[in-house]
N, C-alpha and C. Protein backbone atom coordinates (compact mmCIF):
# COMPACT_ATOMS: atom_id res chain seq x y z
N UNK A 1 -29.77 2.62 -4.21
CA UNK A 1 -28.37 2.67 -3.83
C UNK A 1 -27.49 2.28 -5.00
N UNK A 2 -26.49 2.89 -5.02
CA UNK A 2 -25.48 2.76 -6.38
C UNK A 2 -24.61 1.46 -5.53
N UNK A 3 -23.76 0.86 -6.61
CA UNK A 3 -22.91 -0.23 -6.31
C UNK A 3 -21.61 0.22 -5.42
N UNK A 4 -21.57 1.51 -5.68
CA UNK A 4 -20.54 2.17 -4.50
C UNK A 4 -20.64 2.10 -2.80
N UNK A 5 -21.95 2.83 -2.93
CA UNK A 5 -23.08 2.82 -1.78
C UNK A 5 -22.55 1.43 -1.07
N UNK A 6 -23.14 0.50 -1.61
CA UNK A 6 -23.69 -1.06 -1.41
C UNK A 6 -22.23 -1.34 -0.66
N UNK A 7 -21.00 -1.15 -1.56
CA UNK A 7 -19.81 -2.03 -1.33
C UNK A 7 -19.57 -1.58 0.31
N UNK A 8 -19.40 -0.01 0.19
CA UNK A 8 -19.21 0.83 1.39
C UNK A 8 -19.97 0.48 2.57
N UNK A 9 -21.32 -0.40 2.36
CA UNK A 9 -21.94 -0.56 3.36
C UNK A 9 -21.44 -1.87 4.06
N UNK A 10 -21.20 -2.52 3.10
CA UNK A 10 -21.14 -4.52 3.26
C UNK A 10 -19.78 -3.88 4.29
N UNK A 11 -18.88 -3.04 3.84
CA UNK A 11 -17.08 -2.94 5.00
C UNK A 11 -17.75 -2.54 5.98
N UNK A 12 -18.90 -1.69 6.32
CA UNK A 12 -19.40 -1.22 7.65
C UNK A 12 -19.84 -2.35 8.17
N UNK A 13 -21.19 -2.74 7.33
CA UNK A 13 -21.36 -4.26 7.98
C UNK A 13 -20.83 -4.96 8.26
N UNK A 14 -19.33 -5.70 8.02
CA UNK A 14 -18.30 -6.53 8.09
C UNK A 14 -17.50 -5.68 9.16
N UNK A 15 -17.51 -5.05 9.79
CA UNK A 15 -16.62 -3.95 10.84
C UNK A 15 -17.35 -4.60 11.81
N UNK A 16 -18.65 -4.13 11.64
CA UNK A 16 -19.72 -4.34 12.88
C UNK A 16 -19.60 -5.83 13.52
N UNK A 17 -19.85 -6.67 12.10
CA UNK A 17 -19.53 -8.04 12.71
C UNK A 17 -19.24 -8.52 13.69
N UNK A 18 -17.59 -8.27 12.95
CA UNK A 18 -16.34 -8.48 13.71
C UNK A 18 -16.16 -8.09 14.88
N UNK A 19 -17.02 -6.58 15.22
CA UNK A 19 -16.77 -6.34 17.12
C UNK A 19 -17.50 -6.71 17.64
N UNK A 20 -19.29 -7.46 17.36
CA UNK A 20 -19.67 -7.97 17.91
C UNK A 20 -19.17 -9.52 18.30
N UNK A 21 -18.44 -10.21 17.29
CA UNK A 21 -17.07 -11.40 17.56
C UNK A 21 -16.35 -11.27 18.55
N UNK A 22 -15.58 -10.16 18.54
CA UNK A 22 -14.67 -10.11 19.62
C UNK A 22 -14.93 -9.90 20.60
N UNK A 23 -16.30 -8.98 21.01
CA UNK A 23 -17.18 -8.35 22.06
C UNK A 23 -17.86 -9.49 22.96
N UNK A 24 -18.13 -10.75 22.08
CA UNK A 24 -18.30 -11.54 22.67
C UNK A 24 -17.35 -12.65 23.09
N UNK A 25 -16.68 -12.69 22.44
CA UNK A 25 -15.61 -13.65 23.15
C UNK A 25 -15.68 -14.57 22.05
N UNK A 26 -16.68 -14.78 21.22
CA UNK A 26 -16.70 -16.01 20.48
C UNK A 26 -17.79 -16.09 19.30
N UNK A 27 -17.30 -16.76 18.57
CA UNK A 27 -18.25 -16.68 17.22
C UNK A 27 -17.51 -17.36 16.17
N UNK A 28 -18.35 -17.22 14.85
CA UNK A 28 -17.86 -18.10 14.01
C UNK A 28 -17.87 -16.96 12.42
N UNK A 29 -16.74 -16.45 12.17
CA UNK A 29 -16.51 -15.02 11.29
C UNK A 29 -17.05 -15.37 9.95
N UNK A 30 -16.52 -16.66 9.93
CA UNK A 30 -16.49 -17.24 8.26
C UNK A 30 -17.97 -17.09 7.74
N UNK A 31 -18.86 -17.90 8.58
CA UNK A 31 -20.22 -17.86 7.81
C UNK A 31 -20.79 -16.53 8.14
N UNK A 32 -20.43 -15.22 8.98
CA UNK A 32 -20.89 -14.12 9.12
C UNK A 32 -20.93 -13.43 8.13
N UNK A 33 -19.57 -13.35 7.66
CA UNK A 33 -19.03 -13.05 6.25
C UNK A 33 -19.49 -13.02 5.16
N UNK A 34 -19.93 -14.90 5.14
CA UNK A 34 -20.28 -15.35 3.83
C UNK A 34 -21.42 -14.68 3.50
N UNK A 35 -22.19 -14.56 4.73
CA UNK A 35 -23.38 -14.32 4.51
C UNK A 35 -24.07 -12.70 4.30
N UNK A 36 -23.20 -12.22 4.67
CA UNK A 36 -23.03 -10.61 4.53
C UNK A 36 -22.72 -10.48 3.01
N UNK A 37 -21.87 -11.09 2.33
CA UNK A 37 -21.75 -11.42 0.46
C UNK A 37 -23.16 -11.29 0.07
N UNK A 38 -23.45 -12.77 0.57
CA UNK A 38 -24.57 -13.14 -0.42
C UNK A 38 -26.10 -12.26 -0.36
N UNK A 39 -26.17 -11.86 1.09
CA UNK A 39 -27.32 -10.76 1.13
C UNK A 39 -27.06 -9.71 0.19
N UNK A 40 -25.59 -9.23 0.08
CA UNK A 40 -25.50 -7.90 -0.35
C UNK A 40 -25.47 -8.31 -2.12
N UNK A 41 -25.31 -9.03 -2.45
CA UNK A 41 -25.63 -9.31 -3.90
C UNK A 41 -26.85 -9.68 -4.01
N UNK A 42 -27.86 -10.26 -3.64
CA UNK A 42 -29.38 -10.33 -3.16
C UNK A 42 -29.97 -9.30 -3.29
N UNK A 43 -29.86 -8.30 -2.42
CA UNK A 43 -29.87 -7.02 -2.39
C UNK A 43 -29.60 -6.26 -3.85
């Protein structure tokens, strides 16, 4: 995967997140987030 690829994926992933957040009523965004970063530079 090119670094384009990657970025484009982490906003899908970070979309997804977020409606599973709201979908549930409750959650905690910040460390979802964070952690969606650090995999995707891992990666």
């Amino acid at each position: 995967m090119t670094d384009h690829e990657l970025a484009l994926r982490a906003v899908d992933l970070r979309r997804r997140l977020l409606r599973l957040i709201v979908d549930a009523g409750a959650g905690h965004t910040g460390g979802g987030l964070s952690c969606l970063d650090i995999l995707q530079v891992l990666y």
